[in-house]
PDB file of N, CA and C in Angstrom:
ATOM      1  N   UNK A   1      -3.289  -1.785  27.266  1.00  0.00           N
ATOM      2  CA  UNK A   1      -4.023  -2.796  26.541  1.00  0.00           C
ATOM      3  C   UNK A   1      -3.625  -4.154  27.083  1.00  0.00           C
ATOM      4  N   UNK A   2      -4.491  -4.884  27.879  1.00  0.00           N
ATOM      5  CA  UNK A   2      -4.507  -6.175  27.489  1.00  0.00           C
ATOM      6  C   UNK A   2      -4.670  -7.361  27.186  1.00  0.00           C
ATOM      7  N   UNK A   3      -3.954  -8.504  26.862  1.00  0.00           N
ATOM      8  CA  UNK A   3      -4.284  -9.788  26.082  1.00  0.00           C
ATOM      9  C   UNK A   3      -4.825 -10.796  27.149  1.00  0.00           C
ATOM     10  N   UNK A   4      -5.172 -10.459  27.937  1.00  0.00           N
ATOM     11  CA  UNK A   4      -6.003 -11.753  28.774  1.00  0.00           C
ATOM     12  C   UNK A   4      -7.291 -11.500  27.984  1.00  0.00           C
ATOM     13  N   UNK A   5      -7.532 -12.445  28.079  1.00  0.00           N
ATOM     14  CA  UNK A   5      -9.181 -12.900  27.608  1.00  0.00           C
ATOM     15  C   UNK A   5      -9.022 -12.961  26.173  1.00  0.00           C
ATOM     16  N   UNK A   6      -8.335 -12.262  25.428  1.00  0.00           N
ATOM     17  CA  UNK A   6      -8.352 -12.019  23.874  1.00  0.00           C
ATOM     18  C   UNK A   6      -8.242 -13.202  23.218  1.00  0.00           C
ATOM     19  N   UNK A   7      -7.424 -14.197  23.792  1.00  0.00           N
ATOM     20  CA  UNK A   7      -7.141 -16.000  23.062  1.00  0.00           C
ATOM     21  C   UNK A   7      -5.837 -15.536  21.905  1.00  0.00           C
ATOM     22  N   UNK A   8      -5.324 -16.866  21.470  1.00  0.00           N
ATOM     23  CA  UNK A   8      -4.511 -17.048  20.048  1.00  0.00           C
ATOM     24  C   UNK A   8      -5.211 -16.282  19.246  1.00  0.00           C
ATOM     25  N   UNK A   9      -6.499 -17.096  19.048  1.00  0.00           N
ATOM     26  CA  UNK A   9      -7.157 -16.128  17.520  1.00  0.00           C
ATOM     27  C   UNK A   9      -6.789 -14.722  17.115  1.00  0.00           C
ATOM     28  N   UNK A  10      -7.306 -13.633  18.517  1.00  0.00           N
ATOM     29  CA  UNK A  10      -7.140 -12.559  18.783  1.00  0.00           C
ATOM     30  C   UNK A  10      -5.701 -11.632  18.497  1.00  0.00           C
ATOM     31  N   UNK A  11      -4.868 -12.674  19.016  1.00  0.00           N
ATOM     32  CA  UNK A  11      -3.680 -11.766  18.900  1.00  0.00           C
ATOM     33  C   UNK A  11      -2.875 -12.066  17.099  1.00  0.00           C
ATOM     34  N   UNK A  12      -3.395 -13.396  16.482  1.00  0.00           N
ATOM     35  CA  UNK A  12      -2.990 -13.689  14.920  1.00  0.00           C
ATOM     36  C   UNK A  12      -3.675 -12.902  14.621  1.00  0.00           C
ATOM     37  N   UNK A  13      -5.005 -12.563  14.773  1.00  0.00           N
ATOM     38  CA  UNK A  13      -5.814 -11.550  13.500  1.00  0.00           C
ATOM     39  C   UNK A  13      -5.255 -10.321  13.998  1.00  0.00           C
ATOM     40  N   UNK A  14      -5.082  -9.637  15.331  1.00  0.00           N
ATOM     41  CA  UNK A  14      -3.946  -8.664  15.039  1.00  0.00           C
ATOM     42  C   UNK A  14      -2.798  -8.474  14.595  1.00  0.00           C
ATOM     43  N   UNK A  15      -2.279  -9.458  14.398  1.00  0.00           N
ATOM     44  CA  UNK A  15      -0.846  -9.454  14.296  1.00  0.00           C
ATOM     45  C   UNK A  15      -0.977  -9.553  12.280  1.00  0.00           C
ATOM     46  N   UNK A  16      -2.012 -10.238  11.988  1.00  0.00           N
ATOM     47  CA  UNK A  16      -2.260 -10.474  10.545  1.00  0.00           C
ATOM     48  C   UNK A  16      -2.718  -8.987  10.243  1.00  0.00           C
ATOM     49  N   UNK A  17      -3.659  -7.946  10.895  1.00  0.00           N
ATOM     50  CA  UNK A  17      -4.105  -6.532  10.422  1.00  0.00           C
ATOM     51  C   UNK A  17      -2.805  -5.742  10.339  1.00  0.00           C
ATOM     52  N   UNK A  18      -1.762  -5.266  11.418  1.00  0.00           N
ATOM     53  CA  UNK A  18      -1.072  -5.125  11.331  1.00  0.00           C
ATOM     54  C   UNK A  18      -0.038  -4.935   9.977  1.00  0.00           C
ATOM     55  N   UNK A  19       0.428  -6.361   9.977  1.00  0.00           N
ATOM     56  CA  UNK A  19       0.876  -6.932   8.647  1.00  0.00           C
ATOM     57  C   UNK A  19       0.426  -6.516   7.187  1.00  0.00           C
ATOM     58  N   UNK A  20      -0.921  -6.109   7.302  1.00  0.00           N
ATOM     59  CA  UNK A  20      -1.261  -6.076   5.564  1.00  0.00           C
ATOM     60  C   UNK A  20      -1.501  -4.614   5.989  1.00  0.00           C
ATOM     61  N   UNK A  21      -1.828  -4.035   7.039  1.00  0.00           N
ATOM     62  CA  UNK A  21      -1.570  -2.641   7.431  1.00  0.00           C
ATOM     63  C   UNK A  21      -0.299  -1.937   6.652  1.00  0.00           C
ATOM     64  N   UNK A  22       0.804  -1.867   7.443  1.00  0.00           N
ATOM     65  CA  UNK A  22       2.598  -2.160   6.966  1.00  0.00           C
ATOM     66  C   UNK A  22       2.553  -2.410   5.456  1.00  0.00           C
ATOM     67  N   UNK A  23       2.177  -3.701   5.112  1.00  0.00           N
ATOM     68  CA  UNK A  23       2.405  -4.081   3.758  1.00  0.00           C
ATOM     69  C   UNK A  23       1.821  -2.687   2.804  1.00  0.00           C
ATOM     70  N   UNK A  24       0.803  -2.136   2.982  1.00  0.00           N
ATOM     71  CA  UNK A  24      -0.352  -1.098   2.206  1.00  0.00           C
ATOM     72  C   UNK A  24       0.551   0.004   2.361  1.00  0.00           C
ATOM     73  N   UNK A  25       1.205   0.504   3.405  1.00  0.00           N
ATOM     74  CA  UNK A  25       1.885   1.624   3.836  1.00  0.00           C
ATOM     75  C   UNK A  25       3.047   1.616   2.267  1.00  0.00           C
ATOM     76  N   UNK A  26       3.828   0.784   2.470  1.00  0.00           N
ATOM     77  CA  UNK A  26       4.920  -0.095   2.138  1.00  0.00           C
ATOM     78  C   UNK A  26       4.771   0.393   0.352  1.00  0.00           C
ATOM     79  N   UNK A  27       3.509  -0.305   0.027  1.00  0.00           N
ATOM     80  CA  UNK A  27       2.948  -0.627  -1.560  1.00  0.00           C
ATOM     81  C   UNK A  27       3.089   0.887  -1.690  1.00  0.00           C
ATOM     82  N   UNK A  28       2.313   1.681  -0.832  1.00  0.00           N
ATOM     83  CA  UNK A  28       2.218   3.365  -1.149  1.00  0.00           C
ATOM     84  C   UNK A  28       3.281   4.045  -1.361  1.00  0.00           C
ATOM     85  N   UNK A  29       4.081   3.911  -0.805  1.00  0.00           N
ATOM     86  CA  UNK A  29       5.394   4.231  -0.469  1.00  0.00           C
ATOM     87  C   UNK A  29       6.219   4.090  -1.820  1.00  0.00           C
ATOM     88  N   UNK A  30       6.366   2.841  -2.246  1.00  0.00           N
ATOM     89  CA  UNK A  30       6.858   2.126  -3.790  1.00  0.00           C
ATOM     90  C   UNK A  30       6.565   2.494  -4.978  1.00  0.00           C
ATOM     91  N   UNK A  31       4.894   3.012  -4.538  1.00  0.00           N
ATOM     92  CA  UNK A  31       4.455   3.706  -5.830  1.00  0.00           C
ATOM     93  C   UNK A  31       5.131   4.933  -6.156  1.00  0.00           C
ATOM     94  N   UNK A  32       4.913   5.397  -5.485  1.00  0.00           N
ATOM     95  CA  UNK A  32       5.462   6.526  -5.130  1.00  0.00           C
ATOM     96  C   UNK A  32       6.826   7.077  -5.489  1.00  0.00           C
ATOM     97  N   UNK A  33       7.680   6.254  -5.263  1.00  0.00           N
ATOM     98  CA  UNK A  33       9.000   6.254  -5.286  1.00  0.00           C
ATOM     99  C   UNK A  33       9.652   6.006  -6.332  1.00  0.00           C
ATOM    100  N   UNK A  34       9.094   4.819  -7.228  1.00  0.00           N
ATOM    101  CA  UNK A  34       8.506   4.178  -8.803  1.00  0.00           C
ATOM    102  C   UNK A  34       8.272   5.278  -9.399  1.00  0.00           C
ATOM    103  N   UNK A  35       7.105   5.903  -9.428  1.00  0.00           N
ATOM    104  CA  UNK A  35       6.657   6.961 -10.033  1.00  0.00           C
ATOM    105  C   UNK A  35       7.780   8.570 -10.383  1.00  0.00           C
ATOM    106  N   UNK A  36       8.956   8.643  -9.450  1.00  0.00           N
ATOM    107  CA  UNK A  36       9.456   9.658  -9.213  1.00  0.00           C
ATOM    108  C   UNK A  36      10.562   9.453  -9.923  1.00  0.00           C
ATOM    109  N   UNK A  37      11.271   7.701  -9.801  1.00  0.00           N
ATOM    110  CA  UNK A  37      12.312   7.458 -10.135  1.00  0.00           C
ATOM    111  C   UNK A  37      12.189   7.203 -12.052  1.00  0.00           C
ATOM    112  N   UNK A  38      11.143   7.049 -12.260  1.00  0.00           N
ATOM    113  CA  UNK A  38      10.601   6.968 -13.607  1.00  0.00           C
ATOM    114  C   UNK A  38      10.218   7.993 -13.839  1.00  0.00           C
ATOM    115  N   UNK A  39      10.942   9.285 -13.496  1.00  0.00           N
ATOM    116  CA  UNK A  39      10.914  11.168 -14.095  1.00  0.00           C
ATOM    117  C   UNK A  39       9.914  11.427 -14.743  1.00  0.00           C
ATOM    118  N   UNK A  40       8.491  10.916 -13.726  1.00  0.00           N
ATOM    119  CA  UNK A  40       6.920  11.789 -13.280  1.00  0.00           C
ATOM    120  C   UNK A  40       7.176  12.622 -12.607  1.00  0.00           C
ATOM    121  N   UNK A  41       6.110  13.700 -13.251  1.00  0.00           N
ATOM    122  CA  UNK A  41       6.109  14.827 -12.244  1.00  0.00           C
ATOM    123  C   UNK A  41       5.120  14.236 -10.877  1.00  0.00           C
ATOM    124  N   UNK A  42       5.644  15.511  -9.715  1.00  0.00           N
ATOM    125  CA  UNK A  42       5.317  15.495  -8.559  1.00  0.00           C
ATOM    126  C   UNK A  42       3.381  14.736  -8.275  1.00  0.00           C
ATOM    127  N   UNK A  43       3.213  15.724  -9.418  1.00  0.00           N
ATOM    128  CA  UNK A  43       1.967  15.590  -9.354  1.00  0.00           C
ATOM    129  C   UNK A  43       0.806  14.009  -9.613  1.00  0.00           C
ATOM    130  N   UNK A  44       1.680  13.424 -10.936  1.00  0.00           N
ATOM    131  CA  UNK A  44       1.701  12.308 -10.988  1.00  0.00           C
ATOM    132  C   UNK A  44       1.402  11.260 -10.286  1.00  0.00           C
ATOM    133  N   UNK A  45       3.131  11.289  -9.173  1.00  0.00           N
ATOM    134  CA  UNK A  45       3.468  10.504  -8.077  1.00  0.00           C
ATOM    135  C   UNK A  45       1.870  10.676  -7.216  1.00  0.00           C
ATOM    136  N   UNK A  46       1.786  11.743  -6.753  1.00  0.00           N
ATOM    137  CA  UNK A  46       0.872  11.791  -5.454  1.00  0.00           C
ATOM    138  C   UNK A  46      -0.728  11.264  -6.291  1.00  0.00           C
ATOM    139  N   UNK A  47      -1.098  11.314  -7.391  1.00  0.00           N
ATOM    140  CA  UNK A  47      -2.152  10.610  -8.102  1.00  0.00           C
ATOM    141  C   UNK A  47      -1.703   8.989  -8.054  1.00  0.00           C
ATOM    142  N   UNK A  48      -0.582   8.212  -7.890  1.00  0.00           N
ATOM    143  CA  UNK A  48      -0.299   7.066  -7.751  1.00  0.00           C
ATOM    144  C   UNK A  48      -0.155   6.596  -6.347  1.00  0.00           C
ATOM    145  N   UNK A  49      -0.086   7.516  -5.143  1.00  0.00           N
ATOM    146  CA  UNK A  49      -0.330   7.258  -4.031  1.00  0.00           C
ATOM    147  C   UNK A  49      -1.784   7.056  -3.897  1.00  0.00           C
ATOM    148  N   UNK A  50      -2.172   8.426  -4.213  1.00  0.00           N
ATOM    149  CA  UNK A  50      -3.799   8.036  -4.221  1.00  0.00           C
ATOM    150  C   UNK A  50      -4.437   6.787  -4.687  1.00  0.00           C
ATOM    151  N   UNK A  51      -4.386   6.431  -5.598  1.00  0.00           N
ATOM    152  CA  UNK A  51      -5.000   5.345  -5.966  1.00  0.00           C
ATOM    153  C   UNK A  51      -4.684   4.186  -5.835  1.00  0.00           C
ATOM    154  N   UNK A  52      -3.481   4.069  -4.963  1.00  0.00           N
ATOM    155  CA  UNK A  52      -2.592   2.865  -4.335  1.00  0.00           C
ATOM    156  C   UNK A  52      -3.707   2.782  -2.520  1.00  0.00           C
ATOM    157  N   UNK A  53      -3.865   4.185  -2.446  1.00  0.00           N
ATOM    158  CA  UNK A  53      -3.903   4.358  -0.777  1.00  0.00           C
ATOM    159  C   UNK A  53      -5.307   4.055  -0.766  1.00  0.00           C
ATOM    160  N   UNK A  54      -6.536   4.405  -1.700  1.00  0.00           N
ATOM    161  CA  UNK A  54      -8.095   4.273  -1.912  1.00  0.00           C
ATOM    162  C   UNK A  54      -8.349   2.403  -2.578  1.00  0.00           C
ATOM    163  N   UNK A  55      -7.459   2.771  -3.676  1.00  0.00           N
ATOM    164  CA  UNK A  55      -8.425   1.076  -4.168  1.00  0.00           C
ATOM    165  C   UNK A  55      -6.775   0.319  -4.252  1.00  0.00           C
ATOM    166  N   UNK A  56      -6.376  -0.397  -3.493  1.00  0.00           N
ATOM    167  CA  UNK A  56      -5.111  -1.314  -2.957  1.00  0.00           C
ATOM    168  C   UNK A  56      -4.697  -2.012  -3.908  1.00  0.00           C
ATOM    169  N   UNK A  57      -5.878  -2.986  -4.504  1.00  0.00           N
ATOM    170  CA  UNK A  57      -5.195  -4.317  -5.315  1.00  0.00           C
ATOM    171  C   UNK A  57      -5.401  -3.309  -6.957  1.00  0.00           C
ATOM    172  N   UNK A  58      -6.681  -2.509  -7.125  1.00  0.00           N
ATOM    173  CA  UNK A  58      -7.273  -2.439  -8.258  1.00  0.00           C
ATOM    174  C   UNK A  58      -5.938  -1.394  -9.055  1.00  0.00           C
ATOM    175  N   UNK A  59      -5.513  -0.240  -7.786  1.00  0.00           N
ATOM    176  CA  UNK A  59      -4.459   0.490  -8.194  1.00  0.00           C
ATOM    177  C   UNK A  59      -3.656   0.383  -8.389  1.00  0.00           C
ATOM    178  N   UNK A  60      -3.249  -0.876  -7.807  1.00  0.00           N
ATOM    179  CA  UNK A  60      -1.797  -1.574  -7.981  1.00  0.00           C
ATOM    180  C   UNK A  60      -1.457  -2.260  -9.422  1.00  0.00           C
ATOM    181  N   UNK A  61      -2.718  -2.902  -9.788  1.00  0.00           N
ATOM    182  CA  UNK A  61      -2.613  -3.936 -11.433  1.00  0.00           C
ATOM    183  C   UNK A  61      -2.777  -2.310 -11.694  1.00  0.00           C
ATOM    184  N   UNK A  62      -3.364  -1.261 -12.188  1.00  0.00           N
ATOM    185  CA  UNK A  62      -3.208  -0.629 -12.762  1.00  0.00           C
ATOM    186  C   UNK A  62      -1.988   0.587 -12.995  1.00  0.00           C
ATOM    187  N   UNK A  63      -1.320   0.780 -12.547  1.00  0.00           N
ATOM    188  CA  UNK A  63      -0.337   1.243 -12.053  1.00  0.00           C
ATOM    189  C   UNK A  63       0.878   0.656 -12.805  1.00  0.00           C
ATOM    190  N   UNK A  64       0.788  -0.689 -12.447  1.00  0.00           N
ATOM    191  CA  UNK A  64       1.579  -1.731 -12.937  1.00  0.00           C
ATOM    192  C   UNK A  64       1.718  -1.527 -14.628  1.00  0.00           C
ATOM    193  N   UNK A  65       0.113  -2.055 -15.126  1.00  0.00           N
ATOM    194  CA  UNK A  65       0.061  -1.742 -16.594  1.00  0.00           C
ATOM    195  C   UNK A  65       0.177  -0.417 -17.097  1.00  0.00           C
ATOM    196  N   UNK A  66       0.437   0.590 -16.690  1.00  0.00           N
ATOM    197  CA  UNK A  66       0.573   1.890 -17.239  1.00  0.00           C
ATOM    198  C   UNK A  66       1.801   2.390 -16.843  1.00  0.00           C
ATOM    199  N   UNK A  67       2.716   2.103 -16.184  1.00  0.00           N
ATOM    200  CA  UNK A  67       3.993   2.598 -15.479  1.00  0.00           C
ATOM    201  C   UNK A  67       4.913   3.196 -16.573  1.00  0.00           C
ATOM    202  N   UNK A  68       4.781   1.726 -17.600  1.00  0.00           N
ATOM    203  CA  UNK A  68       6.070   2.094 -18.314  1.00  0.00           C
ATOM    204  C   UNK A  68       5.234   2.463 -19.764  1.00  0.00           C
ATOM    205  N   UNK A  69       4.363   2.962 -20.198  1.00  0.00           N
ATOM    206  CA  UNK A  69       3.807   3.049 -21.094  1.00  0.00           C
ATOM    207  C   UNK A  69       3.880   4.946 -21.652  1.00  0.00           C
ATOM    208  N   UNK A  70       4.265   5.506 -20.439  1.00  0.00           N
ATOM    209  CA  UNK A  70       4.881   7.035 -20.353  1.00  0.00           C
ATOM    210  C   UNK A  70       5.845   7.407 -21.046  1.00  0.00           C
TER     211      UNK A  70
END
């Protein structure tokens, strides 16, 4: 791969996809881990990946408000 011709722009908006790439991985990961360490079953957890990994921000506020409500 390379960066001739691509410009600054090119390599910040990769370097920015990347980044919220990682970050999403990251969030999934937390849920996840959240979910397990707060003695949910297995099954649970992987329903909080899911909906971390499909809808990002929407799963996350929700997640949030229901975590400790178990």
């Amino acid at each position: 791969m390379s960066f001739v011709g691509v410009g600054i722009f090119g390599i910040v908006t990769l370097l920015m996809v990347l980044f919220f790439f990682l970050l999403h991985i990251a969030v999934c990961v937390w849920g996840y881990n959240d979910a397990r360490r707060k003695g949910r079953s297995p099954e649970f957890a992987i329903l909080v990946v899911l909906g971390l990994l499909f809808f990002p921000v929407v799963g996350l506020i929700i997640y949030l408000l229901i975590r400790n409500n178990y």
